[in-house]
PDB file of N, CA and C in Angstrom:
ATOM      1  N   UNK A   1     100.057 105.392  69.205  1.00  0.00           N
ATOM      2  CA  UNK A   1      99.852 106.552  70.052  1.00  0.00           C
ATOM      3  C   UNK A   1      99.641 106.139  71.505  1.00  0.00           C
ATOM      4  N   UNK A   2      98.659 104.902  71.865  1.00  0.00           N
ATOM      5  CA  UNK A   2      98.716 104.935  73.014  1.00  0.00           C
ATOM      6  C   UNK A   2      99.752 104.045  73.939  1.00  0.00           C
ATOM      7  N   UNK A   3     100.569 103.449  73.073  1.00  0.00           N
ATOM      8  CA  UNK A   3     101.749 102.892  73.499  1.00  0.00           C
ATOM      9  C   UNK A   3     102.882 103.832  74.200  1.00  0.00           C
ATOM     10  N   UNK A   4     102.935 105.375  73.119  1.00  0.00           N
ATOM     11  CA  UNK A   4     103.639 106.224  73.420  1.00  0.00           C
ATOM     12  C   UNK A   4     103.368 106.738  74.633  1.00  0.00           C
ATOM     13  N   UNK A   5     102.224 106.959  75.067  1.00  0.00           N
ATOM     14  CA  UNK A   5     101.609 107.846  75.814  1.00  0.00           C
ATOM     15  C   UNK A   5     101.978 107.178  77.030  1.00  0.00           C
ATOM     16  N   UNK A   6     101.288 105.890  77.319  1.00  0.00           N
ATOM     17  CA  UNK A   6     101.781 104.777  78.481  1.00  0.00           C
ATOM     18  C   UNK A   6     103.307 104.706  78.913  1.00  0.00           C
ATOM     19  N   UNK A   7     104.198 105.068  77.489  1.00  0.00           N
ATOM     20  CA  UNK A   7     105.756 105.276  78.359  1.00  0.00           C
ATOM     21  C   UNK A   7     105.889 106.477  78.690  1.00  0.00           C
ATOM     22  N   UNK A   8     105.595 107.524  78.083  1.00  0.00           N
ATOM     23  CA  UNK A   8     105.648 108.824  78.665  1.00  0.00           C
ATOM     24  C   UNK A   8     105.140 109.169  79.730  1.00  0.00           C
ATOM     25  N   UNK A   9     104.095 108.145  80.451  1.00  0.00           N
ATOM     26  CA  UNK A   9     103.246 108.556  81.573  1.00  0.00           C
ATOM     27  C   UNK A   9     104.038 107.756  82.731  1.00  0.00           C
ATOM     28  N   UNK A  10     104.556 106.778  82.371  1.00  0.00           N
ATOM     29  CA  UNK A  10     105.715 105.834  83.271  1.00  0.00           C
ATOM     30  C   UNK A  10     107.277 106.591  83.698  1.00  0.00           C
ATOM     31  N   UNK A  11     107.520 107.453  82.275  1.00  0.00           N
ATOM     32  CA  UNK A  11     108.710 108.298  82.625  1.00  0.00           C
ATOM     33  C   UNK A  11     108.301 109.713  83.797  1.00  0.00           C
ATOM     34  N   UNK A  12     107.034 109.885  83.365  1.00  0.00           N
ATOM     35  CA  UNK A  12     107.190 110.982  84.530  1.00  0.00           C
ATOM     36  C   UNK A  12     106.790 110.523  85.962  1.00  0.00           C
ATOM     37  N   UNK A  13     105.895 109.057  85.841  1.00  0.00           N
ATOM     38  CA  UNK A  13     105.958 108.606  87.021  1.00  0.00           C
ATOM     39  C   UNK A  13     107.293 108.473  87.795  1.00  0.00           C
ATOM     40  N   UNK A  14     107.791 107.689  87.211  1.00  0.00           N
ATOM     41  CA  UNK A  14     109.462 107.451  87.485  1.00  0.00           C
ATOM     42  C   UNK A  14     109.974 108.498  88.360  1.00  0.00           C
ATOM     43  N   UNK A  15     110.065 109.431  87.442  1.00  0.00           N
ATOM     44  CA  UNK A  15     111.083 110.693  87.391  1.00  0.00           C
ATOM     45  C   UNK A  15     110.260 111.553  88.890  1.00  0.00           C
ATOM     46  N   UNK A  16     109.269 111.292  88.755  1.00  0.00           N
ATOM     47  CA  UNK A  16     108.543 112.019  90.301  1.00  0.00           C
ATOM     48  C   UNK A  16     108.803 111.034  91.389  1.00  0.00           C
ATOM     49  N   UNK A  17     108.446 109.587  90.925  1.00  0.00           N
ATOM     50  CA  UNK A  17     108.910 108.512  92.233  1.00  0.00           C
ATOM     51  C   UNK A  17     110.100 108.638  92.742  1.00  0.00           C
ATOM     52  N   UNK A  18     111.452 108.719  91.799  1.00  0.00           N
ATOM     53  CA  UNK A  18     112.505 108.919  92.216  1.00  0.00           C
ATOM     54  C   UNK A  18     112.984 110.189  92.780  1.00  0.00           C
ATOM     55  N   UNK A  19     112.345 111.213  92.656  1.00  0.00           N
ATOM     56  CA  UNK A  19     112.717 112.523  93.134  1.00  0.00           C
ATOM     57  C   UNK A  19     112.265 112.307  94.672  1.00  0.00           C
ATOM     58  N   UNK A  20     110.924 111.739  94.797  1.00  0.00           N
ATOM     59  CA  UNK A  20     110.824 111.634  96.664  1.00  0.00           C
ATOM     60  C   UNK A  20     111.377 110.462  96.775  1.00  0.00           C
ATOM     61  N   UNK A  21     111.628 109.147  96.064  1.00  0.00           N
ATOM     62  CA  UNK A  21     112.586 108.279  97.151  1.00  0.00           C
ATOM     63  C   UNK A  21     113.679 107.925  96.040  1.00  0.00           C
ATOM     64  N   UNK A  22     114.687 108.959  96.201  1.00  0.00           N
ATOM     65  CA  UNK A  22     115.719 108.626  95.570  1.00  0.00           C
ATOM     66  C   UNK A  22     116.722 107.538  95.681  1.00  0.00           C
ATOM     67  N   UNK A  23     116.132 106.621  96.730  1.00  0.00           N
ATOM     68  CA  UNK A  23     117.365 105.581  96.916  1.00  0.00           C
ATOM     69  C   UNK A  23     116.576 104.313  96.547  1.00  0.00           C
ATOM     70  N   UNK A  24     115.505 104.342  95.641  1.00  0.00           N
ATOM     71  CA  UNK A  24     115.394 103.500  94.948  1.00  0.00           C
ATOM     72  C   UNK A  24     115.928 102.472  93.817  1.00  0.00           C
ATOM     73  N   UNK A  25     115.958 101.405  93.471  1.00  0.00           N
ATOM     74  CA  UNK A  25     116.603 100.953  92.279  1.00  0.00           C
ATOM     75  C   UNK A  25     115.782 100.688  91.386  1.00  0.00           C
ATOM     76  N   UNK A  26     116.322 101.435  90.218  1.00  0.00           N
ATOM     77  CA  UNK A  26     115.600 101.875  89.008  1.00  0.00           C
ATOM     78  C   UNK A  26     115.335 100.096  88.342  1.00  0.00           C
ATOM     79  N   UNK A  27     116.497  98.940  88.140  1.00  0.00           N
ATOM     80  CA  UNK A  27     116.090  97.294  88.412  1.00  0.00           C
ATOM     81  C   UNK A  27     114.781  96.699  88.533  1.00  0.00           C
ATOM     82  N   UNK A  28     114.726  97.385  89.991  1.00  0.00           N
ATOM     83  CA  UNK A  28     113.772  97.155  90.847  1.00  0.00           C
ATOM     84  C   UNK A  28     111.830  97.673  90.090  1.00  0.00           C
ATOM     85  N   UNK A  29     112.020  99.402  90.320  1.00  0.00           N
ATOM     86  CA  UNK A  29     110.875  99.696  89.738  1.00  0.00           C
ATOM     87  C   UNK A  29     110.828  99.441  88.375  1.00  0.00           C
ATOM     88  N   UNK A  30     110.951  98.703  87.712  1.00  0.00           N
ATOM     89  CA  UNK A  30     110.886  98.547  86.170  1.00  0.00           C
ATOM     90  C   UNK A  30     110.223  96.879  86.767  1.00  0.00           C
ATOM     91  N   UNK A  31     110.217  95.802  87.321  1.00  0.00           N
ATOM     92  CA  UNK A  31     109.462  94.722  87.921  1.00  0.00           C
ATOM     93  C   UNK A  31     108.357  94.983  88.189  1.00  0.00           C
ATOM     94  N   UNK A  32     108.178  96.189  89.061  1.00  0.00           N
ATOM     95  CA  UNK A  32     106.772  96.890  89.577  1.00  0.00           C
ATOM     96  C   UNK A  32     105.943  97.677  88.621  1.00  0.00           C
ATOM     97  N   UNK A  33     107.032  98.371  87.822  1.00  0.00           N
ATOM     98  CA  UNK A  33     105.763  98.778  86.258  1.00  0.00           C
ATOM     99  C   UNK A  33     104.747  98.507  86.281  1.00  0.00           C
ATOM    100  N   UNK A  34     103.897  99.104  86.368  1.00  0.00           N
ATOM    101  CA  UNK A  34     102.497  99.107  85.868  1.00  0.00           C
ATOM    102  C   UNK A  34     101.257  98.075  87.060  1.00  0.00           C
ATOM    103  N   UNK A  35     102.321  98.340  88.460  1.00  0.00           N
ATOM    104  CA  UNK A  35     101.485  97.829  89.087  1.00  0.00           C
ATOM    105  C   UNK A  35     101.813  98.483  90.166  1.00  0.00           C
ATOM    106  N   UNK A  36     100.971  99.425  90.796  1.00  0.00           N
ATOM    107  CA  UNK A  36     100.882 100.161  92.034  1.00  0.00           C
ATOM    108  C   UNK A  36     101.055  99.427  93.322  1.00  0.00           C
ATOM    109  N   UNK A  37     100.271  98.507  93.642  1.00  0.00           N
ATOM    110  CA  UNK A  37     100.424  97.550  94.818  1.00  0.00           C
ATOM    111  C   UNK A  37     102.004  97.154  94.798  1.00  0.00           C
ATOM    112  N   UNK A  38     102.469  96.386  94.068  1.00  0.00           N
ATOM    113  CA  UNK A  38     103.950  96.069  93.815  1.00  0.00           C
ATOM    114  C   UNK A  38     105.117  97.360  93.986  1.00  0.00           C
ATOM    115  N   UNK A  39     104.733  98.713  93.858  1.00  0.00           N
ATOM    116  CA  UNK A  39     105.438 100.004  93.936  1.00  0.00           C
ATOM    117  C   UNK A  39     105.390  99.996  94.896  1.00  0.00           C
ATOM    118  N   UNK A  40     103.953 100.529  95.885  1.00  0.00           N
ATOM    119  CA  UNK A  40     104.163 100.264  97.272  1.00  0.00           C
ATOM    120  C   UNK A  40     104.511  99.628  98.232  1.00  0.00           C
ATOM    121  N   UNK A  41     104.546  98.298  97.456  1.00  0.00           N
ATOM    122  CA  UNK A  41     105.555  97.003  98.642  1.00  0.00           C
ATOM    123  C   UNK A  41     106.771  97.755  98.539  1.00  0.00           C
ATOM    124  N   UNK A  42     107.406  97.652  97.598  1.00  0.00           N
ATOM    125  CA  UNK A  42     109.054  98.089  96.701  1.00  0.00           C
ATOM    126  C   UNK A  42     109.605  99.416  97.824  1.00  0.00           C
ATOM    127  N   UNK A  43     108.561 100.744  97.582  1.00  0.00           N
ATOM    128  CA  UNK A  43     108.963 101.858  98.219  1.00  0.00           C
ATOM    129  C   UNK A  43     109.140 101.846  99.874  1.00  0.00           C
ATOM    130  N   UNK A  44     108.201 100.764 100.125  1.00  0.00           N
ATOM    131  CA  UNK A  44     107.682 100.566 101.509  1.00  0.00           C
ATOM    132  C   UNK A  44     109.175  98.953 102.324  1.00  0.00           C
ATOM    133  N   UNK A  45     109.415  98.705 101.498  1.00  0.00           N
ATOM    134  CA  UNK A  45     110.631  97.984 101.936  1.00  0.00           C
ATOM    135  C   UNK A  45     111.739  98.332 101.475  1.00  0.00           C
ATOM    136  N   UNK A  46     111.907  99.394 100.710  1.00  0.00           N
ATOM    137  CA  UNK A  46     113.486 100.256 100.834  1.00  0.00           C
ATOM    138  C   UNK A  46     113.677 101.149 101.651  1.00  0.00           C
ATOM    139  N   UNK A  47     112.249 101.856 102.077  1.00  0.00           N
ATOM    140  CA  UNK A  47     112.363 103.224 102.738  1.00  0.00           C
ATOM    141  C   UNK A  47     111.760 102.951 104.400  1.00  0.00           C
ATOM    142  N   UNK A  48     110.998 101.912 104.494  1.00  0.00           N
ATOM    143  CA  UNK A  48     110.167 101.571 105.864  1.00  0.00           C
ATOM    144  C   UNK A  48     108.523 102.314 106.096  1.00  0.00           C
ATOM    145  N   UNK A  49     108.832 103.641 104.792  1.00  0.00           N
ATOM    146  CA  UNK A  49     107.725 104.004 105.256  1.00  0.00           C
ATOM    147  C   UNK A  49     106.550 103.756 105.293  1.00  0.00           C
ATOM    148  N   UNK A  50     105.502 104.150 105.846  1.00  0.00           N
ATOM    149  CA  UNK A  50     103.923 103.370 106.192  1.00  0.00           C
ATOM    150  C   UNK A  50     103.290 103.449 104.501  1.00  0.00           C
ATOM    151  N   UNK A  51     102.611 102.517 104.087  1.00  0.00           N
ATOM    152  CA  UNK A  51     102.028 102.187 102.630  1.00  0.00           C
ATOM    153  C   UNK A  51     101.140 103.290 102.460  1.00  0.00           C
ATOM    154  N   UNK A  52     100.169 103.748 103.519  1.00  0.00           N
ATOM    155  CA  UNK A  52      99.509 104.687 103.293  1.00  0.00           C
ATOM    156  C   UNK A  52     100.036 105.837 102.817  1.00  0.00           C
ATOM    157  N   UNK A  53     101.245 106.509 103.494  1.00  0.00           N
ATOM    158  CA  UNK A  53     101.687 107.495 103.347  1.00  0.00           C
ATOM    159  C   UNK A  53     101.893 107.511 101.879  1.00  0.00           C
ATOM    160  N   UNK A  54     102.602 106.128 101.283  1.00  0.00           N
ATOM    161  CA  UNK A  54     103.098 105.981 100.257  1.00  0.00           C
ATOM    162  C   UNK A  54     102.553 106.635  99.149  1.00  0.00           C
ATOM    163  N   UNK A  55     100.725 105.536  99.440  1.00  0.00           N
ATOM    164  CA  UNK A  55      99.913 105.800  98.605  1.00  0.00           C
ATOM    165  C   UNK A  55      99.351 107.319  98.482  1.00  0.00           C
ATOM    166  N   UNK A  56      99.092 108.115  99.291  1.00  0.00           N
ATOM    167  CA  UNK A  56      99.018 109.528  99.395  1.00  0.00           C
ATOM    168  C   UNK A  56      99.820 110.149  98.577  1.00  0.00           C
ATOM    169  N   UNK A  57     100.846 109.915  98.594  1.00  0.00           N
ATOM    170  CA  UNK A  57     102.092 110.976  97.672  1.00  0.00           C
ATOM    171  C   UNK A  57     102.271 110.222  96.273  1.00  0.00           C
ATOM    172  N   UNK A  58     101.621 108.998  95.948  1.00  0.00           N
ATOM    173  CA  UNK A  58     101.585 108.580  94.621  1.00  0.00           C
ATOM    174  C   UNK A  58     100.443 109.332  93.754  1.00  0.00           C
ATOM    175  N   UNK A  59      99.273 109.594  94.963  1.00  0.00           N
ATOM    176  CA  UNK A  59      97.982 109.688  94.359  1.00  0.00           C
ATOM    177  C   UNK A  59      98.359 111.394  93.675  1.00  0.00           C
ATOM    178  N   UNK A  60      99.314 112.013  94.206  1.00  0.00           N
ATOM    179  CA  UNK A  60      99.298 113.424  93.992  1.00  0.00           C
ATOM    180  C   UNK A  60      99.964 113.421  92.239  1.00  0.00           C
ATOM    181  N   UNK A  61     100.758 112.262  92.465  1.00  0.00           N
ATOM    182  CA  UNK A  61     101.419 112.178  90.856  1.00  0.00           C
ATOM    183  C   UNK A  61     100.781 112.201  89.928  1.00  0.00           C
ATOM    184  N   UNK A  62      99.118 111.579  90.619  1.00  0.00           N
ATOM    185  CA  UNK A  62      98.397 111.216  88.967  1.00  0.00           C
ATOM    186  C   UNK A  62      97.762 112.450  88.706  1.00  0.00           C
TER     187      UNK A  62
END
């Protein structure tokens, strides 16, 4: 059960990460899985934008 739950909570992460930065590579965030700091480098060197911002619009996901 809580195996399930952990991918289901990764798919909708996903699926919300990619809806605001769609020019992500899906490759890519599957390395960063399960580690936020590593997402925000990732998002923050495809897109330029500031980490904070990043982190703001991640925090709304959870």
């Amino acid at each position: 059960m809580g195996k399930q739950r952990m991918t289901d909570n990764w798919e909708r992460m996903k699926a919300q990460i990619l809806s605001t930065w769609g020019d992500l590579d899906e490759s890519e965030m599957k390395k960063a899985r399960g580690n936020l700091g590593q997402m925000v480098n990732l998002i923050h060197s495809q897109t330029g934008e500031d980490r904070q911002v990043i982190m703001r619009k991640m925090s709304a996901f959870l």
